[in-house]
Protein backbone atom coordinates (compact mmCIF):
# COMPACT_ATOMS: atom_id res chain seq x y z
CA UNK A 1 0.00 0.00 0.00
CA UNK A 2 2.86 2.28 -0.49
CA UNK A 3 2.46 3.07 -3.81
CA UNK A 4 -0.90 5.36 -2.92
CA UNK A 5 1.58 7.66 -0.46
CA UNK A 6 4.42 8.00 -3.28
CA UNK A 7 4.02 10.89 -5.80
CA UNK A 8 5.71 9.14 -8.98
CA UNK A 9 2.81 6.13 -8.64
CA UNK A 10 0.08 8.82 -8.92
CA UNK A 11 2.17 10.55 -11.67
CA UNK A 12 2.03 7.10 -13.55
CA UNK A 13 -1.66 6.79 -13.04
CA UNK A 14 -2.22 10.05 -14.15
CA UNK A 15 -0.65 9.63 -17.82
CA UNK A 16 -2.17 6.46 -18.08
CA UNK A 17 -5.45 7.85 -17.37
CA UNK A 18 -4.89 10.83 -19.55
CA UNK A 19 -3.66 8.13 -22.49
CA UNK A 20 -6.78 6.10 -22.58
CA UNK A 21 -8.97 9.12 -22.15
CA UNK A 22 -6.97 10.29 -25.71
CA UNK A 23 -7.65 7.00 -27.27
CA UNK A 24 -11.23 7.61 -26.51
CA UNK A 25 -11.50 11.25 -27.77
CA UNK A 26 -9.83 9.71 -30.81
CA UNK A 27 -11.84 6.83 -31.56
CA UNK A 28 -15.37 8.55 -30.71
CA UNK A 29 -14.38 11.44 -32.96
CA UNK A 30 -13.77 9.10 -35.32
CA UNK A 31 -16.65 7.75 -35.92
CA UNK A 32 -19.21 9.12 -38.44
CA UNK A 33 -18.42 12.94 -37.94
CA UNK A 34 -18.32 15.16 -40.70
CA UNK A 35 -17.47 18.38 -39.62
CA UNK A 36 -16.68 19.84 -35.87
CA UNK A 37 -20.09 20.77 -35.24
CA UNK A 38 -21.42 17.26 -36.06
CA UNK A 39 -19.92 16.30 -32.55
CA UNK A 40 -21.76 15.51 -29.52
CA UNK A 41 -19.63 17.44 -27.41
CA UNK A 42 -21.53 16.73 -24.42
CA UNK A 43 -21.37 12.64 -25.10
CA UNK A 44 -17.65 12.94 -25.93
CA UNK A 45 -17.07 14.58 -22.69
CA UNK A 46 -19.05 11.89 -21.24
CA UNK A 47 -17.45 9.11 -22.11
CA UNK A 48 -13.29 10.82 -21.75
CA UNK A 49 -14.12 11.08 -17.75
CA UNK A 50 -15.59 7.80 -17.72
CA UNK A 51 -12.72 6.24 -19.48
CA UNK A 52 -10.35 8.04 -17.08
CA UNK A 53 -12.15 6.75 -13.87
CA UNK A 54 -11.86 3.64 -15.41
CA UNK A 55 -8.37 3.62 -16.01
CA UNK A 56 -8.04 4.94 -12.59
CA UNK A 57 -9.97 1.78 -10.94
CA UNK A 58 -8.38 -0.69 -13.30
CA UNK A 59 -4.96 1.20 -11.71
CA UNK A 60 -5.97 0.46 -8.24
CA UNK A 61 -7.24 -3.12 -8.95
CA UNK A 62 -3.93 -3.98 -9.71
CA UNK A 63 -2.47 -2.80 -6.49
CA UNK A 64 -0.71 -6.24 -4.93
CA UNK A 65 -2.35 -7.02 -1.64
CA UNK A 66 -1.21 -6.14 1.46
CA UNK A 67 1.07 -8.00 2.83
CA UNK A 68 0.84 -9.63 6.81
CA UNK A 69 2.52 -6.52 8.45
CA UNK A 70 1.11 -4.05 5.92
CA UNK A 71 -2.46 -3.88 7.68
CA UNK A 72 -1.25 -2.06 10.57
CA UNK A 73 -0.06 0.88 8.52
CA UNK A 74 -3.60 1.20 7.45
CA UNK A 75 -5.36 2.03 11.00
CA UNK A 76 -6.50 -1.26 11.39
CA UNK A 77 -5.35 -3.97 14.16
């Protein structure tokens, strides 16, 4: 559980997130638009903040668990 305390593991998250919410702006641009004002802005936005939650989750749900000692650091006994 050290890795939510240290700065560069949030840093990593954070381009990942930001990656996979531009290969969403990409491919739902993409798709069917003729001109800029064809886009649903509103849906695009949507769906890049949803993509970057869910890169965010899918960066904690690979967080090893915690180890025997580990648990105390966390408040619990």
């Amino acid at each position: 559980m050290d890795k939510l305390k240290s700065k560069k593991w949030w840093e990593d998250v954070a381009v990942r997130a930001i990656k996979t919410m531009a290969t969403t702006f990409v491919s739902t641009i993409g798709t069917g638009v003729i001109g800029l004002f064809d886009v649903d802005w509103r849906a695009t936005l949507s769906l890049l903040i949803m993509s970057g939650i869910s890169s965010l989750a899918l960066n904690l749900a690979m967080l090893p668990e915690p180890e025997e000692g580990e648990t105390e650091d966390l408040g619990e006994e």
